[in-house]
N, C-alpha and C. Protein backbone atom coordinates (compact mmCIF):
# COMPACT_ATOMS: atom_id res chain seq x y z
N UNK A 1 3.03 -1.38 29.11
CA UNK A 1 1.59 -1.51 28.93
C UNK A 1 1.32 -2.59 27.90
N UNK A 2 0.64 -3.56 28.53
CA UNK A 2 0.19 -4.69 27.09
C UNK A 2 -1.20 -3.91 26.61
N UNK A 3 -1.16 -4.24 25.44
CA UNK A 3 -2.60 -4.40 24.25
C UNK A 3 -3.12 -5.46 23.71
N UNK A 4 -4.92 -4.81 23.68
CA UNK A 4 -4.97 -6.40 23.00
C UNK A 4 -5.93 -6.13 21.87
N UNK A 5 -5.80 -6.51 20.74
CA UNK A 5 -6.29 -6.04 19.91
C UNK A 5 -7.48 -6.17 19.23
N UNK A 6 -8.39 -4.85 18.79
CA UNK A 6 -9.59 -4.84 18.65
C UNK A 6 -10.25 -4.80 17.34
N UNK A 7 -9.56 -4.63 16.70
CA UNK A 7 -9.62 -4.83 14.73
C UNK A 7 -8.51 -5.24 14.43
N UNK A 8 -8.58 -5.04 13.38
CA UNK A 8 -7.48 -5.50 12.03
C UNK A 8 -7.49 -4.69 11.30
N UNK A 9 -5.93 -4.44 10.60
CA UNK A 9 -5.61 -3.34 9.51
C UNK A 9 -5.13 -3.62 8.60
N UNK A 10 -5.30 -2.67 7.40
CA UNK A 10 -4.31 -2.86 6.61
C UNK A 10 -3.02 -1.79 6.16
N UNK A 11 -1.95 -2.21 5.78
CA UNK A 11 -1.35 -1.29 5.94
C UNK A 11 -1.03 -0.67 4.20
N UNK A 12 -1.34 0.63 3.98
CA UNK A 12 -1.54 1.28 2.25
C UNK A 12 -0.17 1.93 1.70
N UNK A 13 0.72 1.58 1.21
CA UNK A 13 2.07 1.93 0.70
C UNK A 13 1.67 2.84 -1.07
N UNK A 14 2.42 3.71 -1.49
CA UNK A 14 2.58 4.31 -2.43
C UNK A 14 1.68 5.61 -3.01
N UNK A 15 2.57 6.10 -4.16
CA UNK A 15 1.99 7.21 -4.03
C UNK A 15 2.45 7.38 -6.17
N UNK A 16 1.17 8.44 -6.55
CA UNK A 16 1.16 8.17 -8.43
C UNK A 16 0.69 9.38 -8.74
N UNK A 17 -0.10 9.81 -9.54
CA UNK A 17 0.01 11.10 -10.55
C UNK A 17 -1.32 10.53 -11.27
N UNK A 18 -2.21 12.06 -11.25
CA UNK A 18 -3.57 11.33 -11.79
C UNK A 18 -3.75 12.08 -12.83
N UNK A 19 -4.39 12.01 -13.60
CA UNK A 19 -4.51 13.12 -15.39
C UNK A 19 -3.66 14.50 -15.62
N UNK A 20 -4.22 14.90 -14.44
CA UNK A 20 -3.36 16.63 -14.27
C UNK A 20 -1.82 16.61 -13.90
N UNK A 21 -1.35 15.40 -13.85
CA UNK A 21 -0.13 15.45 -13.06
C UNK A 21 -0.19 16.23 -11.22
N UNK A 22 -1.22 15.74 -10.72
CA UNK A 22 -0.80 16.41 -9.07
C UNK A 22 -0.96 14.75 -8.65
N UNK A 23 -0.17 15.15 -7.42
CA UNK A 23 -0.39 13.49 -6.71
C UNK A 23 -1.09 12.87 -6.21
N UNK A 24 -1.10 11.83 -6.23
CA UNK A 24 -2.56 10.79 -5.53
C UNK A 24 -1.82 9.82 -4.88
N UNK A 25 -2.77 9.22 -3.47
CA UNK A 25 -2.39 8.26 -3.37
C UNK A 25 -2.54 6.86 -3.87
N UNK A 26 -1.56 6.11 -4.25
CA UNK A 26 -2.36 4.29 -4.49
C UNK A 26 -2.05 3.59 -3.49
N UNK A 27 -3.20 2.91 -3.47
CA UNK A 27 -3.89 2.23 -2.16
C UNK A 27 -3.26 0.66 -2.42
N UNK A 28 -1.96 -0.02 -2.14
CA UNK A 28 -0.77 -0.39 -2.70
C UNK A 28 -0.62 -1.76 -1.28
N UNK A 29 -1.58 -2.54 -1.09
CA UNK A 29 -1.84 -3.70 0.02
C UNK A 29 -0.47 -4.16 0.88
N UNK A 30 0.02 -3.68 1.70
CA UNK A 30 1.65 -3.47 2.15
C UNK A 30 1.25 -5.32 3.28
N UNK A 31 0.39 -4.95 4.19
CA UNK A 31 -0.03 -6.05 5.08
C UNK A 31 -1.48 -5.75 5.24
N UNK A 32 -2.13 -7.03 5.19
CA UNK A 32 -3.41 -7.35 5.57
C UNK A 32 -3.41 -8.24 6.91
N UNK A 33 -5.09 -7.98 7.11
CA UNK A 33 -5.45 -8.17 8.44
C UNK A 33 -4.53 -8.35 9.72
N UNK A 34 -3.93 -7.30 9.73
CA UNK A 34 -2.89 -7.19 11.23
C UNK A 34 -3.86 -6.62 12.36
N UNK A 35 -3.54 -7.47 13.82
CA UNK A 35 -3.98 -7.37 14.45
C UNK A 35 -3.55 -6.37 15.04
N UNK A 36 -4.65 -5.07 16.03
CA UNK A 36 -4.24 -3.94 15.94
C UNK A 36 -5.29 -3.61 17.04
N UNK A 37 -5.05 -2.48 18.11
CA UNK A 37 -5.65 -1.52 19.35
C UNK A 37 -5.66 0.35 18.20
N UNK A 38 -6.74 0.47 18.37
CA UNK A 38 -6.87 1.71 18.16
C UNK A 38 -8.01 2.35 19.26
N UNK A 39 -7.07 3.67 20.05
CA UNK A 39 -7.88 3.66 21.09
C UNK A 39 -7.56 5.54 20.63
N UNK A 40 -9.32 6.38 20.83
CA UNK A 40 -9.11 7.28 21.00
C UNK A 40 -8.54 8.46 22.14
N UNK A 41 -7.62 9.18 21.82
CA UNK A 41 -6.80 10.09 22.49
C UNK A 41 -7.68 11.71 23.24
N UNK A 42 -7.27 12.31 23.72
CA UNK A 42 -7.40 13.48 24.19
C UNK A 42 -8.00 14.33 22.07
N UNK A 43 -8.91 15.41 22.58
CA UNK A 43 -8.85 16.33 21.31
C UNK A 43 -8.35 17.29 21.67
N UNK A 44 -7.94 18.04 20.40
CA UNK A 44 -7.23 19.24 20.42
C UNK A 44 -8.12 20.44 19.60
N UNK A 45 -7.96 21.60 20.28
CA UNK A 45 -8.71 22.76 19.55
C UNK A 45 -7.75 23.51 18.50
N UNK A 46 -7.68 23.87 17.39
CA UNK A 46 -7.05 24.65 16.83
C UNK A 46 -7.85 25.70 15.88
N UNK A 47 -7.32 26.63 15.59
CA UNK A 47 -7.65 27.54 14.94
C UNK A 47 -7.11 27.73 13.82
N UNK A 48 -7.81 28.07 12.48
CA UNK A 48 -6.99 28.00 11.44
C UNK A 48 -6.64 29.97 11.07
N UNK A 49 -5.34 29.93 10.62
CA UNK A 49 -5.28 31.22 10.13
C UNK A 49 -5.94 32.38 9.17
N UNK A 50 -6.46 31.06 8.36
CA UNK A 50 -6.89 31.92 7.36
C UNK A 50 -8.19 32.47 7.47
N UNK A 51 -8.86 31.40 7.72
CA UNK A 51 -10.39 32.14 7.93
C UNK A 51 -10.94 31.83 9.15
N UNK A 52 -10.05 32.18 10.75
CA UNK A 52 -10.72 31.91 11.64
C UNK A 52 -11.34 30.84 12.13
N UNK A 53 -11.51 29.41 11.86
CA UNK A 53 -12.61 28.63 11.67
C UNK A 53 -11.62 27.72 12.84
N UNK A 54 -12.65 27.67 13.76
CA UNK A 54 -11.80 26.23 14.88
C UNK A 54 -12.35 24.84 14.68
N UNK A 55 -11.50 23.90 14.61
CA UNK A 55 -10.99 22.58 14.19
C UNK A 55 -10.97 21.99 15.47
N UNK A 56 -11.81 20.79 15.88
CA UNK A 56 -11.10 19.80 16.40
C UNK A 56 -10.79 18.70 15.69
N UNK A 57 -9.22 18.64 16.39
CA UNK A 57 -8.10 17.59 15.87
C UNK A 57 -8.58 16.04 17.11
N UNK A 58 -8.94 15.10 16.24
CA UNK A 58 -9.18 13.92 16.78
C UNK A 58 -7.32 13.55 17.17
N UNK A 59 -7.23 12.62 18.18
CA UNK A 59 -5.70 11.87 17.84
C UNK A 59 -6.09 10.62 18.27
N UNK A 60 -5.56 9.68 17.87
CA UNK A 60 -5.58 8.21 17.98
C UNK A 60 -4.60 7.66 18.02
N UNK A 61 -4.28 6.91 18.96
CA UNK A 61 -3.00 5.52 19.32
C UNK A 61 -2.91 4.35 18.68
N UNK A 62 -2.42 3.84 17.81
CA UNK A 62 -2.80 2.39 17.17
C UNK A 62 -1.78 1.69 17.98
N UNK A 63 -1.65 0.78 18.21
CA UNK A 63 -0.90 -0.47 18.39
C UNK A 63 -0.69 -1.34 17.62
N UNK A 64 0.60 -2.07 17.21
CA UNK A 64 0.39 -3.61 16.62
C UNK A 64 1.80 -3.94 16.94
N UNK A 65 1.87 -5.40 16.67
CA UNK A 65 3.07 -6.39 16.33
C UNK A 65 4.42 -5.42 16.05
N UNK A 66 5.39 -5.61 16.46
CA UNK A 66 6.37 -4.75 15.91
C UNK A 66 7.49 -5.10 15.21
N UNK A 67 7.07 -6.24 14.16
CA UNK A 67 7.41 -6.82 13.67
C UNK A 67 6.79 -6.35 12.22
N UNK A 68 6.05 -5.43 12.20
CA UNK A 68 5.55 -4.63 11.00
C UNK A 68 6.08 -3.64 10.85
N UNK A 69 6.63 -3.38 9.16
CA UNK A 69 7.59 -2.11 9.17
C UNK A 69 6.60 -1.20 8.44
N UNK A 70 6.58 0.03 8.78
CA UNK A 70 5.99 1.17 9.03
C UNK A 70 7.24 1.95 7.91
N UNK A 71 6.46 2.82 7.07
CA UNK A 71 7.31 3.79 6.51
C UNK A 71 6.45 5.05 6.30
N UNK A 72 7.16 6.46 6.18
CA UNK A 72 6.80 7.63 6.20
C UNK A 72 5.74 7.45 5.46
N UNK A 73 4.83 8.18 4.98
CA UNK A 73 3.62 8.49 4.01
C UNK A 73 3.19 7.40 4.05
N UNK A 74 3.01 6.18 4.83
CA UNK A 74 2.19 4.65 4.83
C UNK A 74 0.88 5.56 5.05
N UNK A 75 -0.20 4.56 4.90
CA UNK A 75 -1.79 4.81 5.75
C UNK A 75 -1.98 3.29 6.56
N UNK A 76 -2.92 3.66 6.98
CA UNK A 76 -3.64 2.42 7.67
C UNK A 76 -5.43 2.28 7.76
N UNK A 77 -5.78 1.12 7.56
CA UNK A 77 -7.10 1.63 7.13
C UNK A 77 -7.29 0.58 8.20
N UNK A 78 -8.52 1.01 8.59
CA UNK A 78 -9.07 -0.09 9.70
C UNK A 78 -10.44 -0.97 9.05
N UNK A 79 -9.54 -2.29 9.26
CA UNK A 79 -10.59 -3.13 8.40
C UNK A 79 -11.87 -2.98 9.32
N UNK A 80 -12.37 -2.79 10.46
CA UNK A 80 -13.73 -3.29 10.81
C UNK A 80 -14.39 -2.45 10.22
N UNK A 81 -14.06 -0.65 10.38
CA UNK A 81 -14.32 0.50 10.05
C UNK A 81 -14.15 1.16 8.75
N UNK A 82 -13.33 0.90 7.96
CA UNK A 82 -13.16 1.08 7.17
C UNK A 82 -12.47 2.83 6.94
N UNK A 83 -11.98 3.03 8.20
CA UNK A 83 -11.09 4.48 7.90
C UNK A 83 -9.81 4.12 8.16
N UNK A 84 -9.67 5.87 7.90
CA UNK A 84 -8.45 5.17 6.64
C UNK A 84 -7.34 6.88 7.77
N UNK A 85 -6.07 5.75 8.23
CA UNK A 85 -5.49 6.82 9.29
C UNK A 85 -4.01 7.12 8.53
N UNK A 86 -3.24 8.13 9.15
CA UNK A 86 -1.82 8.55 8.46
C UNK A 86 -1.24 8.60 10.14
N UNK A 87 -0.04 8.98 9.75
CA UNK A 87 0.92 9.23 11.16
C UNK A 87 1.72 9.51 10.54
N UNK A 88 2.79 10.56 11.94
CA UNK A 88 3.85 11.40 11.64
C UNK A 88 4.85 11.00 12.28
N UNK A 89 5.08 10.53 13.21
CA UNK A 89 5.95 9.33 13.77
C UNK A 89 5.83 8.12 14.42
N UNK A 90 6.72 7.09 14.32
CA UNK A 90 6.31 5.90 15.24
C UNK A 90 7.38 5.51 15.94
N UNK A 91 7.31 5.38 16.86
CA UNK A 91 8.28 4.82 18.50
C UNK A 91 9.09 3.85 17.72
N UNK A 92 10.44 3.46 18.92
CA UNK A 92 10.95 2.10 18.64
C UNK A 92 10.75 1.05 19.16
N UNK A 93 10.05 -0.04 18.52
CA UNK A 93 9.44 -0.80 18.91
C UNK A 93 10.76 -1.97 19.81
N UNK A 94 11.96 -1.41 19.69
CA UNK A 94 12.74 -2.41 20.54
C UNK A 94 12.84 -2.20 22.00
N UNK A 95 12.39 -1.43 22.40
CA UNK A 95 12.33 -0.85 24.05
C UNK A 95 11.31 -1.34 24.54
N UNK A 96 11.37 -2.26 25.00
CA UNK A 96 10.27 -3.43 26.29
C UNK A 96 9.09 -2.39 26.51
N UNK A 97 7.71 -2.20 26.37
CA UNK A 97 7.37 -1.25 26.81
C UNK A 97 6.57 -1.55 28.57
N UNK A 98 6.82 -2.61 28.39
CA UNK A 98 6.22 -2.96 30.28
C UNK A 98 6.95 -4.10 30.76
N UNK A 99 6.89 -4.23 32.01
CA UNK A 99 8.36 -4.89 32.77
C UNK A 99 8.01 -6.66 32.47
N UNK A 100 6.96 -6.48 31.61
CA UNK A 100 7.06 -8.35 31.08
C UNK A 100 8.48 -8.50 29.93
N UNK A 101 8.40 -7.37 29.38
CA UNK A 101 9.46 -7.60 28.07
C UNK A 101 8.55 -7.17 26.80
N UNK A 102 7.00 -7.40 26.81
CA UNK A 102 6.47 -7.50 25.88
C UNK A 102 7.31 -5.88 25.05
N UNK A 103 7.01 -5.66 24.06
CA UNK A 103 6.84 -4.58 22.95
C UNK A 103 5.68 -4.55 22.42
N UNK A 104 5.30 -3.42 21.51
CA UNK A 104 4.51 -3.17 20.68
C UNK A 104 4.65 -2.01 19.76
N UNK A 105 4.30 -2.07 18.64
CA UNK A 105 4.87 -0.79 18.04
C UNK A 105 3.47 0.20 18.35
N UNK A 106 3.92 1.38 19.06
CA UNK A 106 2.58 2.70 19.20
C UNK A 106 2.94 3.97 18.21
N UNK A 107 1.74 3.80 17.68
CA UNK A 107 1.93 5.00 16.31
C UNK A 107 1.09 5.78 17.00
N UNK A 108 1.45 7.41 16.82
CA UNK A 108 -0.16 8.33 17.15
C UNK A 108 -0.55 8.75 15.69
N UNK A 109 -1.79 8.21 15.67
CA UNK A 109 -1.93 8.80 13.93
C UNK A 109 -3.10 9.79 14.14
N UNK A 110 -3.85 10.54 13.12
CA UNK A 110 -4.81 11.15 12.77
C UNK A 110 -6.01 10.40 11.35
N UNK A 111 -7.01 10.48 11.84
CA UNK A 111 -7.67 9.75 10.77
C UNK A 111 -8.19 11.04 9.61
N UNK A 112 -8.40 10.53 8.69
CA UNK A 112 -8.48 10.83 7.55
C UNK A 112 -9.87 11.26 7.04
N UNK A 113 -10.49 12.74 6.91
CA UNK A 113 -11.96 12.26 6.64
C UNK A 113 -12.48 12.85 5.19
């Protein structure tokens, strides 16, 4: 499948300790304006345990270059929009993903609200 991309991101590295000592993230400029597909996914219903209360879970597909390295606890903020997404795994971007050869790296992330 080719993509073609509809914003630009940036990508947010690191993580610090704020007065109380609990953690925060810092918003740590890894790559700017990468060109990038973010296309919304199927939702999901869930239910939470504790107090009953049902959740829909947005999911979202990003795309980009796969030539961008991606690490655990990264974010991604979408420059047009200005939200700000996480993900729990990302594909290997060395497997052709359509019979041109092209690649792309596909993250499924969740945005952040």
């Amino acid at each position: 499948m080719t993509w073609r991309a509809g914003t630009t991101v940036t990508v947010l590295r690191g993580a610090g300790t704020d007065r109380f000592d609990d953690p925060v993230d810092v918003d740590i400029v890894v790559y700017d304006r990468v060109p990038a597909s973010i296309m919304e996914g199927p939702f999901n219903s869930r239910s939470r345990p504790v107090n009953g209360r049902t959740d829909q879970v947005r999911s979202y597909t990003l795309r980009m270059a796969p030539t961008i390295e991606l690490r655990k606890y990264d974010r991604i903020r979408d420059e047009r929009t200005g939200a700000v997404y996480v993900f729990d795994t990302v594909d290997d971007p060395t497997t052709p993903s359509n019979p041109a050869g092209h690649t792309s790296r596909r993250v499924a992330v969740r945005k952040v609200t």
